[in-house]
N, C-alpha and C. Protein backbone atom coordinates (compact mmCIF):
# COMPACT_ATOMS: atom_id res chain seq x y z
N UNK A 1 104.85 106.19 66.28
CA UNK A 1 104.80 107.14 67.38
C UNK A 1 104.03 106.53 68.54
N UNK A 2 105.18 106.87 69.62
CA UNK A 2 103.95 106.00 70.79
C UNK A 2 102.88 107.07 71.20
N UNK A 3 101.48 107.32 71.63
CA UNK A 3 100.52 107.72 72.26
C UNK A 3 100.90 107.57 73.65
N UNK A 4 100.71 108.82 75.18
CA UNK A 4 100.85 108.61 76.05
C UNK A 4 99.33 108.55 76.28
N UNK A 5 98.52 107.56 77.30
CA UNK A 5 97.36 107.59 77.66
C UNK A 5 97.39 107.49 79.19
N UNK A 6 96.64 108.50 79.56
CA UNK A 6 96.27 108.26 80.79
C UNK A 6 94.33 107.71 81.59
N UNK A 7 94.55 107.05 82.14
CA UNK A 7 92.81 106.75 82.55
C UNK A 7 92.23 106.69 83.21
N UNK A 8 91.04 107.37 83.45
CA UNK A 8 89.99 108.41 84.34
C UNK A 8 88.75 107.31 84.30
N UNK A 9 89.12 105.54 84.73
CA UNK A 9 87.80 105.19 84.21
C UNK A 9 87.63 104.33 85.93
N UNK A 10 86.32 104.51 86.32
CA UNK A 10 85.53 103.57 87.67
C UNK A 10 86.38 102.38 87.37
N UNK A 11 86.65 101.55 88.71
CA UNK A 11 87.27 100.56 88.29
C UNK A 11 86.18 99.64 88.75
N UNK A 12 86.02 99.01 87.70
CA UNK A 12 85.15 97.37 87.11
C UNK A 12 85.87 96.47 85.96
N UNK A 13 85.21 95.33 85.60
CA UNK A 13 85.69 94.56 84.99
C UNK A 13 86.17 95.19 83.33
N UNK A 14 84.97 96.35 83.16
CA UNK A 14 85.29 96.54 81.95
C UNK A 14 86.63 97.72 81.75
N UNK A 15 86.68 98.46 83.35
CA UNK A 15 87.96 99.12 82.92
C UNK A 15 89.60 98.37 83.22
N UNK A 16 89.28 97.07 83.73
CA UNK A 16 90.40 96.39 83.58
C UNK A 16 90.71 95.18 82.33
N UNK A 17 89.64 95.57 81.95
CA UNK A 17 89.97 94.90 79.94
C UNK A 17 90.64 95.46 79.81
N UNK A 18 89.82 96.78 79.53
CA UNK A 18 90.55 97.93 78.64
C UNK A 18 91.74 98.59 78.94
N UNK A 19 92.29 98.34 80.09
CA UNK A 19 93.84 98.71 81.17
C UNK A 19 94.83 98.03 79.88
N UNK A 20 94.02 96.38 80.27
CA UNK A 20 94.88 94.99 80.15
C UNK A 20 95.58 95.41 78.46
N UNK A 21 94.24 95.53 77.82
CA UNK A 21 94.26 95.32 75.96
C UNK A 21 95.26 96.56 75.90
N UNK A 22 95.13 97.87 76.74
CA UNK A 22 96.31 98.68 76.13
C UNK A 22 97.55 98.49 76.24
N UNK A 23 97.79 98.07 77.46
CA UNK A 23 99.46 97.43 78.02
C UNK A 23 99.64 96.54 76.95
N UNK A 24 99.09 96.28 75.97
CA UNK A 24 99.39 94.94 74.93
C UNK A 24 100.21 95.82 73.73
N UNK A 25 99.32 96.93 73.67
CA UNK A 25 99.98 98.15 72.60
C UNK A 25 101.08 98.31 72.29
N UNK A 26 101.60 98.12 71.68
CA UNK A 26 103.61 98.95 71.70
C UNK A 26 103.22 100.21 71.23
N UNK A 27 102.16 100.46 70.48
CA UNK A 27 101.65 101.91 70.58
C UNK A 27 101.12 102.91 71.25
N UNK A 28 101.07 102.22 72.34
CA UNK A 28 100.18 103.00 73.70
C UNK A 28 101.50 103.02 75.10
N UNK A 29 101.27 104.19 75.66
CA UNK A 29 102.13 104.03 76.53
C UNK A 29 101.36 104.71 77.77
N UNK A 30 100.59 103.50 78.91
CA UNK A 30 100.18 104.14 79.79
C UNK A 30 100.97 104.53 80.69
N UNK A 31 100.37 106.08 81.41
CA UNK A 31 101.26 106.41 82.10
C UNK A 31 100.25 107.14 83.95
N UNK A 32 99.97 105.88 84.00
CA UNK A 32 99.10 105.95 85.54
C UNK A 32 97.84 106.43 85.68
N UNK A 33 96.63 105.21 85.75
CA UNK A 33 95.22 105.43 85.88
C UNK A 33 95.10 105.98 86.73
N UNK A 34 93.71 106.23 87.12
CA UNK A 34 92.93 107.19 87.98
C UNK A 34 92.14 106.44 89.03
N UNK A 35 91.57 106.77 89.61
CA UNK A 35 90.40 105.77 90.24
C UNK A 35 89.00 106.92 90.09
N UNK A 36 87.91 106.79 89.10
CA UNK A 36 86.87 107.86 89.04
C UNK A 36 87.08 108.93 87.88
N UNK A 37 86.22 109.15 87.14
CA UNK A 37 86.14 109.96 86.10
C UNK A 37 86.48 111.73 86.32
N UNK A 38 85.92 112.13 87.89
CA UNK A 38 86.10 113.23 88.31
C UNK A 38 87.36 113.28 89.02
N UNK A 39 88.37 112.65 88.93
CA UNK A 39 89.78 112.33 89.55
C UNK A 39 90.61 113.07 88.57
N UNK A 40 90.92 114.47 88.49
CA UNK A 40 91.58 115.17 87.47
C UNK A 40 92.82 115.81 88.41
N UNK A 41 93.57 116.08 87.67
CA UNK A 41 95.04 117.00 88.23
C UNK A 41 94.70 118.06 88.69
N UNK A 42 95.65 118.43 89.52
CA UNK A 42 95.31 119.76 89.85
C UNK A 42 95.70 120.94 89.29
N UNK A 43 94.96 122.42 88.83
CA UNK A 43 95.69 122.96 87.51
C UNK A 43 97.03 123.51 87.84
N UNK A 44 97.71 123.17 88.93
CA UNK A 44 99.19 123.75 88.79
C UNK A 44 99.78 122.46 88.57
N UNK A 45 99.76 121.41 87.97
CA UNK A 45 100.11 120.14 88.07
C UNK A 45 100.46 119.77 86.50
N UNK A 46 101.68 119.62 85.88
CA UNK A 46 101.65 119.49 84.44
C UNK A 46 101.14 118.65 84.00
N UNK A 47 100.24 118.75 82.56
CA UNK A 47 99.92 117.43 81.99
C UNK A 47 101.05 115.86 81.62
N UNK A 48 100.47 115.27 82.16
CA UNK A 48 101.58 113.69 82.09
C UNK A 48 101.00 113.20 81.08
N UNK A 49 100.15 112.88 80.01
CA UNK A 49 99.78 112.37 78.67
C UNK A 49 99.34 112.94 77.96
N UNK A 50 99.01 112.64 76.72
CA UNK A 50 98.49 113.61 75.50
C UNK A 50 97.05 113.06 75.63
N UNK A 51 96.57 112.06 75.90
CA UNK A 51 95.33 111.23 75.80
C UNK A 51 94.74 111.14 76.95
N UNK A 52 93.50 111.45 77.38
CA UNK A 52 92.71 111.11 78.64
C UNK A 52 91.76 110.43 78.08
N UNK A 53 91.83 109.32 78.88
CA UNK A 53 90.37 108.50 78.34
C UNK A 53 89.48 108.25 79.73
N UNK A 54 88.16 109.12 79.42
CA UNK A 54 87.55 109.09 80.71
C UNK A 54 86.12 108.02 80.47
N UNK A 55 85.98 107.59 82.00
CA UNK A 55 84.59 106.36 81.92
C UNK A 55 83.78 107.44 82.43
N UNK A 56 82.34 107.64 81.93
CA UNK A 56 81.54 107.92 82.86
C UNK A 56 80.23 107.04 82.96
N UNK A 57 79.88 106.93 84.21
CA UNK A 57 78.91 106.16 84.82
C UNK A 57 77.90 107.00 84.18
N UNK A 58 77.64 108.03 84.16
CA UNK A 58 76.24 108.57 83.93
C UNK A 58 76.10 109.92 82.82
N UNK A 59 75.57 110.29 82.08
CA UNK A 59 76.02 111.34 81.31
C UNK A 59 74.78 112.56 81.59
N UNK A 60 74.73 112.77 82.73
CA UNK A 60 73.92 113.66 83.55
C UNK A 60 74.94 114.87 83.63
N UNK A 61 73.93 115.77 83.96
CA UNK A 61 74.87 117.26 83.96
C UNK A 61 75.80 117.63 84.84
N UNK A 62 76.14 116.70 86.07
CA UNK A 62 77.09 116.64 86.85
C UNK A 62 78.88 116.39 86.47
N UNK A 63 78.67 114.99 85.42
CA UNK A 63 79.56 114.23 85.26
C UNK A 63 80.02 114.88 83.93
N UNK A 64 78.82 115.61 83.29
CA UNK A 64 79.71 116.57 82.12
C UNK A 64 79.83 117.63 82.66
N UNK A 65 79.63 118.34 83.67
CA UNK A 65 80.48 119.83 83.54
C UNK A 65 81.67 119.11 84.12
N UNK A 66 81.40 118.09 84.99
CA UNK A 66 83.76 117.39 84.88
C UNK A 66 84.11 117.91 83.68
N UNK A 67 83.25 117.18 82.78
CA UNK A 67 84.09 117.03 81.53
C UNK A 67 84.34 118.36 80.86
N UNK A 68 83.01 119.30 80.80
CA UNK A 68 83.69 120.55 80.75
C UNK A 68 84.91 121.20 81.00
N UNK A 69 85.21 121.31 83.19
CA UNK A 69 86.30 121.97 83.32
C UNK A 69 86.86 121.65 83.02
N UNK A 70 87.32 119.73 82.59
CA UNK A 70 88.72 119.64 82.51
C UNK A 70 89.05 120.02 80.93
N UNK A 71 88.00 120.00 79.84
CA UNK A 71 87.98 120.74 78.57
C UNK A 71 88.97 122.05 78.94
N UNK A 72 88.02 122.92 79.76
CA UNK A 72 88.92 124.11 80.12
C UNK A 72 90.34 124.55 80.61
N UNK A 73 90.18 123.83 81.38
CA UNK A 73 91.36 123.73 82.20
C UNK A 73 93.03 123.09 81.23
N UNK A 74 92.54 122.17 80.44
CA UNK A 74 93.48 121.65 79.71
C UNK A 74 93.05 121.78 78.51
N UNK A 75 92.68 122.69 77.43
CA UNK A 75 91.85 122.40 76.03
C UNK A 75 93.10 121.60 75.20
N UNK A 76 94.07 121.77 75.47
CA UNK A 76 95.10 121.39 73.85
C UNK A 76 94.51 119.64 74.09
N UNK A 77 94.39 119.10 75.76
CA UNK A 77 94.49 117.77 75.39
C UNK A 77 93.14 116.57 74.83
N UNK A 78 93.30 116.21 74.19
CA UNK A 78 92.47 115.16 73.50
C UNK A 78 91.58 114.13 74.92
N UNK A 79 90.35 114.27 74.45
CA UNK A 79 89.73 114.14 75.47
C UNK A 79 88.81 112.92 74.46
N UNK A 80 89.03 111.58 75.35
CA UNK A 80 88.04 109.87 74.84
C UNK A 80 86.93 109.99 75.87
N UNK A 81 85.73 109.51 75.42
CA UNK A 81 84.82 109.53 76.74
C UNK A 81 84.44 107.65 76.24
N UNK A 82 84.65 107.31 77.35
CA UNK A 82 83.79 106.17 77.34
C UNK A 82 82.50 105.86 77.76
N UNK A 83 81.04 105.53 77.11
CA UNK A 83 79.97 105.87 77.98
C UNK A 83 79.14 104.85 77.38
N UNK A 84 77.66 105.02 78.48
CA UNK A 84 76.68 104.07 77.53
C UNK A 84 75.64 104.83 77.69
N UNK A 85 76.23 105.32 75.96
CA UNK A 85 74.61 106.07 75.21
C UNK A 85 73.85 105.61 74.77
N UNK A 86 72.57 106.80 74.84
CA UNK A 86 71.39 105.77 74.24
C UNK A 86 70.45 106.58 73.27
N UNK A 87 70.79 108.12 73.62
CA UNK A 87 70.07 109.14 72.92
C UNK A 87 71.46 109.65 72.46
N UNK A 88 70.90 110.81 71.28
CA UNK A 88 71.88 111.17 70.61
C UNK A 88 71.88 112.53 71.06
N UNK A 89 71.23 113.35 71.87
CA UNK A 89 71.27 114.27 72.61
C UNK A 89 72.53 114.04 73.49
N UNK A 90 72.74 113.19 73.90
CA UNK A 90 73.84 112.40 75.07
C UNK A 90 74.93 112.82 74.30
N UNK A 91 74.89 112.19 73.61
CA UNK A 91 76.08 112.15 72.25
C UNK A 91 76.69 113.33 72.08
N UNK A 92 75.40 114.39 71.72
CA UNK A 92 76.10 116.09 71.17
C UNK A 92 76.42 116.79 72.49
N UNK A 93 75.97 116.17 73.64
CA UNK A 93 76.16 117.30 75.10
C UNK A 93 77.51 116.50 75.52
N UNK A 94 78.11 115.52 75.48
CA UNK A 94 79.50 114.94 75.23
C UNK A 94 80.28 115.26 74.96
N UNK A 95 80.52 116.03 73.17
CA UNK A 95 80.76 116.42 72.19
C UNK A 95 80.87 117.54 72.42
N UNK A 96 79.68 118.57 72.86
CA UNK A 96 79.76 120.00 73.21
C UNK A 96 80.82 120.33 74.62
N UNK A 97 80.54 119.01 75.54
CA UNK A 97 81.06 119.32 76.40
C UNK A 97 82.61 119.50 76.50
N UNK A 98 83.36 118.83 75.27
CA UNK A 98 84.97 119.10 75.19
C UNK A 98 85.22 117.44 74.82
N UNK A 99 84.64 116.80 74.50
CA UNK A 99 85.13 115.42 74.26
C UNK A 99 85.28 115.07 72.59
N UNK A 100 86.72 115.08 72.02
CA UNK A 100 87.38 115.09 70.79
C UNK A 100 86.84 112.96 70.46
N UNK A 101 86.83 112.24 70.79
CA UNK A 101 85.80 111.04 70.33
C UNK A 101 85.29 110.60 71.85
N UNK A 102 84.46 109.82 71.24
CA UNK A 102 83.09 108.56 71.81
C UNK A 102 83.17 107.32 71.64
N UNK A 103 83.06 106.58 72.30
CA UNK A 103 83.56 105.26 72.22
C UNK A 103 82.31 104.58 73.36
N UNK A 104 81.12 104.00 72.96
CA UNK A 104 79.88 103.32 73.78
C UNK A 104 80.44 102.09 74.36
N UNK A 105 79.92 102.09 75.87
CA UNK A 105 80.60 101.08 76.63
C UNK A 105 80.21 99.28 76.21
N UNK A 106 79.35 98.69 74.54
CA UNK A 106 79.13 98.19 74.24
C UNK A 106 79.91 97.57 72.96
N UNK A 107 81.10 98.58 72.75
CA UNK A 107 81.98 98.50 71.52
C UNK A 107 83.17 97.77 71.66
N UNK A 108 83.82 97.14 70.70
CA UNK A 108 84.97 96.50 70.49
C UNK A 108 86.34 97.46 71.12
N UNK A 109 87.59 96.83 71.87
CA UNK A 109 88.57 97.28 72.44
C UNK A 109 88.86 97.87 71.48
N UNK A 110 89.27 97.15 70.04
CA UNK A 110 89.35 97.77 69.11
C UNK A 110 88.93 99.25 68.63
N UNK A 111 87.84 99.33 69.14
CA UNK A 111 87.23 100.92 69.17
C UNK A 111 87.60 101.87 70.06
N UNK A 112 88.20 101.36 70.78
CA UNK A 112 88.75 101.86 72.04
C UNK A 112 90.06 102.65 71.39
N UNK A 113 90.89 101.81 70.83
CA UNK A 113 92.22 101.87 70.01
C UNK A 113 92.44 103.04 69.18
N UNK A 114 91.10 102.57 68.52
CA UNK A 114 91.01 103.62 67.27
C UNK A 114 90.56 105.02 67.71
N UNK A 115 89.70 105.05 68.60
CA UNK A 115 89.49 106.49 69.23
C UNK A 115 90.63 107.13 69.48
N UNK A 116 91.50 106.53 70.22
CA UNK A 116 92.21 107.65 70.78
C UNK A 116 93.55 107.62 70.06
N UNK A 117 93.87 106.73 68.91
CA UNK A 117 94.73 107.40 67.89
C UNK A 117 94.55 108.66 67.26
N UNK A 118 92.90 108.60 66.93
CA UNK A 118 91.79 109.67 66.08
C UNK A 118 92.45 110.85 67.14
N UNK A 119 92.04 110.33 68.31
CA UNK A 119 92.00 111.86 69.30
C UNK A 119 93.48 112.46 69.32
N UNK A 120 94.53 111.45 69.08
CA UNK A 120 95.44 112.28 69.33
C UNK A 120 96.33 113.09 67.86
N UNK A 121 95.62 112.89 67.30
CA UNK A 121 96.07 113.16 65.97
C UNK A 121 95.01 114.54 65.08
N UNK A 122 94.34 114.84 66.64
CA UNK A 122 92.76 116.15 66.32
C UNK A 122 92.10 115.90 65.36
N UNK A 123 91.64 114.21 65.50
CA UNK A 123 90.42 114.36 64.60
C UNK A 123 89.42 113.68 65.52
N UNK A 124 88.27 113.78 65.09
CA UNK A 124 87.09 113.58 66.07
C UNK A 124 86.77 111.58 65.33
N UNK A 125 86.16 111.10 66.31
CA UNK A 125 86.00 109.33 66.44
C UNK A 125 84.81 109.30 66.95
N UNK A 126 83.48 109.09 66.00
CA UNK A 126 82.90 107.97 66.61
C UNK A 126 82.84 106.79 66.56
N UNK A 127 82.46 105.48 67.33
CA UNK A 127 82.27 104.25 67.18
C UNK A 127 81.01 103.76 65.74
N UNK A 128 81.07 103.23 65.65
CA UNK A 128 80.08 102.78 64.90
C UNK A 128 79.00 102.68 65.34
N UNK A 129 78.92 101.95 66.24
CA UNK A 129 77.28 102.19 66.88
C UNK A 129 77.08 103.41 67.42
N UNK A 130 78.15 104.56 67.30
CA UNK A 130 77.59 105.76 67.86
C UNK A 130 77.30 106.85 66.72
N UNK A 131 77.82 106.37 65.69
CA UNK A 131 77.74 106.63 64.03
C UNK A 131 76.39 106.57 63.89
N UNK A 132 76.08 105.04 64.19
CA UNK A 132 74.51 105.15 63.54
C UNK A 132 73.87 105.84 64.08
N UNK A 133 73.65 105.95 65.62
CA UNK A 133 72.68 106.57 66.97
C UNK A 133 72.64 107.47 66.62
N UNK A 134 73.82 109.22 65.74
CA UNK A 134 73.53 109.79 65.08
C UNK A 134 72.85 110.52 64.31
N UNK A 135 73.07 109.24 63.05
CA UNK A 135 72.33 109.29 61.79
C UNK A 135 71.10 109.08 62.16
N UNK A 136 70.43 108.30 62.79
CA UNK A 136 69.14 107.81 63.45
C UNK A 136 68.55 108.92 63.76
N UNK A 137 69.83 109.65 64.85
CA UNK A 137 69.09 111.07 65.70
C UNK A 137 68.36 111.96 64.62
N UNK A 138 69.87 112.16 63.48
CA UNK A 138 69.53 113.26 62.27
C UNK A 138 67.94 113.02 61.83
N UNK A 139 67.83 111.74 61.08
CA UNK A 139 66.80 111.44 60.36
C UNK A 139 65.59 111.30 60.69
N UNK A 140 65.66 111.65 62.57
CA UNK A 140 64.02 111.52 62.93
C UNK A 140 63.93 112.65 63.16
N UNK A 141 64.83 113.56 63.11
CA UNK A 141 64.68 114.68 63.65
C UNK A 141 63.78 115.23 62.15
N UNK A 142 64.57 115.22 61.26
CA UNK A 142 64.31 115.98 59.83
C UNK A 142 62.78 115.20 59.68
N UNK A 143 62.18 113.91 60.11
CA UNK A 143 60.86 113.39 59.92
C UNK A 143 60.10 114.15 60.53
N UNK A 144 60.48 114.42 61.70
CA UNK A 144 59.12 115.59 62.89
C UNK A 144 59.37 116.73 62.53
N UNK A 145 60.23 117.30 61.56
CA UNK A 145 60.40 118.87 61.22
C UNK A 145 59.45 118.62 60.64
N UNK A 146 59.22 117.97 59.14
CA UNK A 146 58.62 117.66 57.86
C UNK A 146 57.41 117.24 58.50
N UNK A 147 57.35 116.29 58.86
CA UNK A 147 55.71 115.81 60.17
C UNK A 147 55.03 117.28 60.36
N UNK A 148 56.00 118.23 60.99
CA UNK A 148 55.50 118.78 61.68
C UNK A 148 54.79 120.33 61.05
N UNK A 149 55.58 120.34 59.88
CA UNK A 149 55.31 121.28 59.11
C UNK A 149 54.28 120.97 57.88
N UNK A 150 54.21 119.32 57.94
CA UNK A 150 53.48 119.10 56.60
C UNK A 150 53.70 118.80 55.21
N UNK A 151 55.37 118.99 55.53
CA UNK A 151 56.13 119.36 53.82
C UNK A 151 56.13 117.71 53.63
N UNK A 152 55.81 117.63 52.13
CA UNK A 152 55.83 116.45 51.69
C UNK A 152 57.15 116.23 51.31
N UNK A 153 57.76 115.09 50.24
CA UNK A 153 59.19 115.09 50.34
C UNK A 153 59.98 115.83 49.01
N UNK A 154 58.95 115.84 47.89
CA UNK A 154 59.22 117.13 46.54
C UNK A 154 59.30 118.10 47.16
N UNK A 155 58.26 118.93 48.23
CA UNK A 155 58.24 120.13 48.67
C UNK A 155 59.63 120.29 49.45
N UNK A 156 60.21 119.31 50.19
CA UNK A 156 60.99 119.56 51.09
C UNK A 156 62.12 119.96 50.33
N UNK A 157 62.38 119.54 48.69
CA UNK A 157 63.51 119.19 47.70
C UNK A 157 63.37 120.35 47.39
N UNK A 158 62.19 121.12 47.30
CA UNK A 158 61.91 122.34 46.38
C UNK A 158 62.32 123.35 47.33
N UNK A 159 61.99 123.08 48.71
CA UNK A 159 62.94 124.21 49.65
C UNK A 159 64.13 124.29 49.51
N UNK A 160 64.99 122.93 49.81
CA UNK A 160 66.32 123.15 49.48
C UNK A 160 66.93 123.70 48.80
N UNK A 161 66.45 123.57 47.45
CA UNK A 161 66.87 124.06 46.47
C UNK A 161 66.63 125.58 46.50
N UNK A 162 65.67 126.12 46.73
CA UNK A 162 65.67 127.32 47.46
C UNK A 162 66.07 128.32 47.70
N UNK A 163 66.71 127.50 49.01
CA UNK A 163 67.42 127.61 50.25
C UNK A 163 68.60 128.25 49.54
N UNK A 164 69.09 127.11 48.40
CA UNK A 164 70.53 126.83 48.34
C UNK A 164 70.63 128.50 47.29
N UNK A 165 69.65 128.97 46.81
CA UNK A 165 69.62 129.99 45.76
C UNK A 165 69.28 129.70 44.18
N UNK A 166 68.88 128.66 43.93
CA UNK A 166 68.22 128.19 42.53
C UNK A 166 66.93 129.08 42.27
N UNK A 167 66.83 129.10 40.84
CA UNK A 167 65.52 129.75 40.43
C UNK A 167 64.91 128.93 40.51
N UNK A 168 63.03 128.74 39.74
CA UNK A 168 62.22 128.32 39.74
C UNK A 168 63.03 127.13 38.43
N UNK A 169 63.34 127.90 37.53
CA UNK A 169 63.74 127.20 36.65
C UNK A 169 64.82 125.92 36.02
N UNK A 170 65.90 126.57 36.93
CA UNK A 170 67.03 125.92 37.77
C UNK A 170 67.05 124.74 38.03
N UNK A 171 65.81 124.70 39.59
CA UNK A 171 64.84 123.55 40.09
C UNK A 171 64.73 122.60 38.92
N UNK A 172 63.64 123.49 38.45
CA UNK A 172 62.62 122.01 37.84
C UNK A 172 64.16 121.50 36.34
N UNK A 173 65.12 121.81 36.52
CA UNK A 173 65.82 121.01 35.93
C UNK A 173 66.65 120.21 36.35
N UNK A 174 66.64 120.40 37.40
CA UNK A 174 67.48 119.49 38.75
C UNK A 174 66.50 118.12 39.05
N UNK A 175 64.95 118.68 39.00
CA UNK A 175 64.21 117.99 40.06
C UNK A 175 63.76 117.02 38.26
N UNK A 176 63.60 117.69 37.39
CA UNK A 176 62.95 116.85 35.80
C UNK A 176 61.68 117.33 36.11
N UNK A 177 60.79 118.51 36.41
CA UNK A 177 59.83 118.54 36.45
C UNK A 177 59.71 119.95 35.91
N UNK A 178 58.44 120.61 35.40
CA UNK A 178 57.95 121.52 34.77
C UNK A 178 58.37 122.83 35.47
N UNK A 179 58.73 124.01 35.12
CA UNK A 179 58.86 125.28 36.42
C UNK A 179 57.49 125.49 36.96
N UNK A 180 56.01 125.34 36.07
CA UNK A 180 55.02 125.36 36.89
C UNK A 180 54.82 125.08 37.97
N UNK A 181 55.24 123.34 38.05
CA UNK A 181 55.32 122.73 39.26
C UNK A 181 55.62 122.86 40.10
N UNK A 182 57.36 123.59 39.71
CA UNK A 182 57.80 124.37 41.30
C UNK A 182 57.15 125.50 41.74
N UNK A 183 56.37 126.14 41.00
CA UNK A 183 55.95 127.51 41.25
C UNK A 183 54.51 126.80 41.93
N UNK A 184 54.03 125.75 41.78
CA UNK A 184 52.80 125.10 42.74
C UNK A 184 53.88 124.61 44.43
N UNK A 185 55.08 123.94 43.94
CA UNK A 185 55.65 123.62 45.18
C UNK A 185 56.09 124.98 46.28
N UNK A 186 56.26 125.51 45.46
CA UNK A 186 56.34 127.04 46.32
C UNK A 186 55.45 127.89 46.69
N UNK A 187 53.96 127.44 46.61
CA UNK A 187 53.10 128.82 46.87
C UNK A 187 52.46 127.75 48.42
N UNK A 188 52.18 126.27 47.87
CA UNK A 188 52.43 125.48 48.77
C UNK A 188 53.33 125.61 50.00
N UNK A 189 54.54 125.74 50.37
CA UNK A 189 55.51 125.56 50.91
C UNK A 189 55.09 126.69 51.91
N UNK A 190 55.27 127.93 50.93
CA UNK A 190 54.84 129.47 51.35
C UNK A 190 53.55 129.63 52.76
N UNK A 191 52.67 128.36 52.13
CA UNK A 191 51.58 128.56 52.78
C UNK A 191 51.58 127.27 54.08
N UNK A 192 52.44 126.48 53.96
CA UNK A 192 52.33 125.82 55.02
C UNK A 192 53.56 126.20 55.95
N UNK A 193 54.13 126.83 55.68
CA UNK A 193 55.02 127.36 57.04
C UNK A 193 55.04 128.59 56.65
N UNK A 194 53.84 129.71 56.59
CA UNK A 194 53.51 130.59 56.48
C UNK A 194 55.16 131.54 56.54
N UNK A 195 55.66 131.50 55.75
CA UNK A 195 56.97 132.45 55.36
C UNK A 195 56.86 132.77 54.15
N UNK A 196 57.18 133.75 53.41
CA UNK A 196 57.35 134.57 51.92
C UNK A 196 58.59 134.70 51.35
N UNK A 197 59.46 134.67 52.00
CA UNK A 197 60.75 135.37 51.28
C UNK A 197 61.54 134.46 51.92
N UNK A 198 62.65 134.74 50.58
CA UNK A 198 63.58 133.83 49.77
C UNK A 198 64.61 133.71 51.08
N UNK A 199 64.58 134.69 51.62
CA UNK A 199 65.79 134.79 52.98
C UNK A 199 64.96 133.77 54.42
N UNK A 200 64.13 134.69 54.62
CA UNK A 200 63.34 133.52 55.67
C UNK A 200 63.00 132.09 55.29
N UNK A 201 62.80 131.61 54.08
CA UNK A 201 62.51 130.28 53.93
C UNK A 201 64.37 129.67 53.89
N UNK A 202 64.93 130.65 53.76
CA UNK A 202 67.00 130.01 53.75
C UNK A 202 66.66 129.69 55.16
N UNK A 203 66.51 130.56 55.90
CA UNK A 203 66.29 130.18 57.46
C UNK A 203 65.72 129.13 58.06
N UNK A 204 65.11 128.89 57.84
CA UNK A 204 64.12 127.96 58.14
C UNK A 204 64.49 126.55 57.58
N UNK A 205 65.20 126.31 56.16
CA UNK A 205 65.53 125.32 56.16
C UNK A 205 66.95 124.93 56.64
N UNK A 206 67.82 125.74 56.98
CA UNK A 206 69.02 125.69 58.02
C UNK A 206 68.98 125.42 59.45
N UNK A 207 67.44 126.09 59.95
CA UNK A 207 67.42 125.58 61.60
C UNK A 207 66.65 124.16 61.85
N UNK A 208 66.35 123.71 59.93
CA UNK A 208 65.60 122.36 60.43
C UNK A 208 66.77 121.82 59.87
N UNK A 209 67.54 121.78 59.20
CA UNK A 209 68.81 120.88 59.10
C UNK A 209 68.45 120.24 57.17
N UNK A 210 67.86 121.07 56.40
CA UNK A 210 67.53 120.86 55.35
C UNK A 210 68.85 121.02 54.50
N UNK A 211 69.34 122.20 55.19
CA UNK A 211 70.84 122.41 54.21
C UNK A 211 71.71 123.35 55.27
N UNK A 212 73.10 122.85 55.09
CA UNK A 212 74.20 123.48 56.14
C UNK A 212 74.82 124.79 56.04
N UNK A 213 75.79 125.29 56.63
CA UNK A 213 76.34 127.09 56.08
C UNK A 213 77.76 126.38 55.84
């Protein structure tokens, strides 16, 4: 199946790689770049590709509400952002903003490729280095929850479990440890993020990212 792509990227050296490497495609079929990321159709104007692959220079709140309207304005179409992230905040306001993959302006053409097959087929693409930036984000985040609350890393296990609806007993056969123990990990827990009940501590470990819905 050919992919129609169209492209919304500043013109520099790196968006005439990436022009060059797709015209190479027999799977790609461009069908007339842009000059500028905010260079969108006008909404009485039919969509001409299934694929937009947009560059942005900056991922400031300007250059994503673009990316917003044109989310709006066109939702069915699959939306590539090309960018250079560095926080993973960047990443999810990208993401939130209507952009179906990510592709960091430091990645292989190849990544380029693979994004927007992903995109046109509605599944979401990150790059690999935007994979890790991520996981990175996740895991410091869950360190300054735990930092911040004090929970050691049994205690944090003993919430989850919790969380998830296990007894005391349950636990300590999951975890290999005594039910006493959990019943020390829980009066603990109780007392350092001053919450009591079985529902508020579910809470609490869902808005720190301990366990998902």
């Amino acid at each position: 199946m050919v992919i129609r792509v169209s492209l919304s990227i500043p013109h520099n050296l790196l968006a005439q790689g990436i022009e060059s490497y797709l015209q190479r495609q027999t799977s790609i079929e461009l069908v007339g770049p842009t000059e500028g990321a905010t260079d969108l159709p006008e909404p009485d104007k039919p969509l001409r590709s299934e694929v937009l692959l947009i560059g942005l220079d900056s991922l400031q709140p300007t250059p994503l509400q673009s990316l917003r309207d044109r989310h709006a304005q066109y939702p069915a179409q699959p939306l590539v952002v090309l960018a250079d992230f560095h926080q993973p905040a960047e990443l999810l306001s990208t993401l939130d903003a209507g952009a179906m993959a990510c592709v960091s302006t430091t990645s292989q053409l190849d990544d380029v490729l693979q994004a927007i097959r992903c995109a046109s087929q509605g599944h979401h693409y990150l790059c690999q280095q935007l994979a890790t930036l991520m996981l990175q984000g996740a895991r410091s985040q869950r360190l300054e929850s735990r930092e911040r609350h004090g929970l050691g890393h049994r205690e944090e296990e003993v919430l989850r479990l919790i969380a998830d609806g296990y007894s005391s007993k349950e636990i300590a056969r999951q975890l290999d440890i005594a039910p006493s123990t959990v019943d020390v990990h829980r009066r603990n827990i109780m007392r350092k993020i001053g919450l009591h009940k079985v529902a508020d501590l579910t809470r609490f470990a869902i808005r720190h990212q301990m366990i998902s819905l």
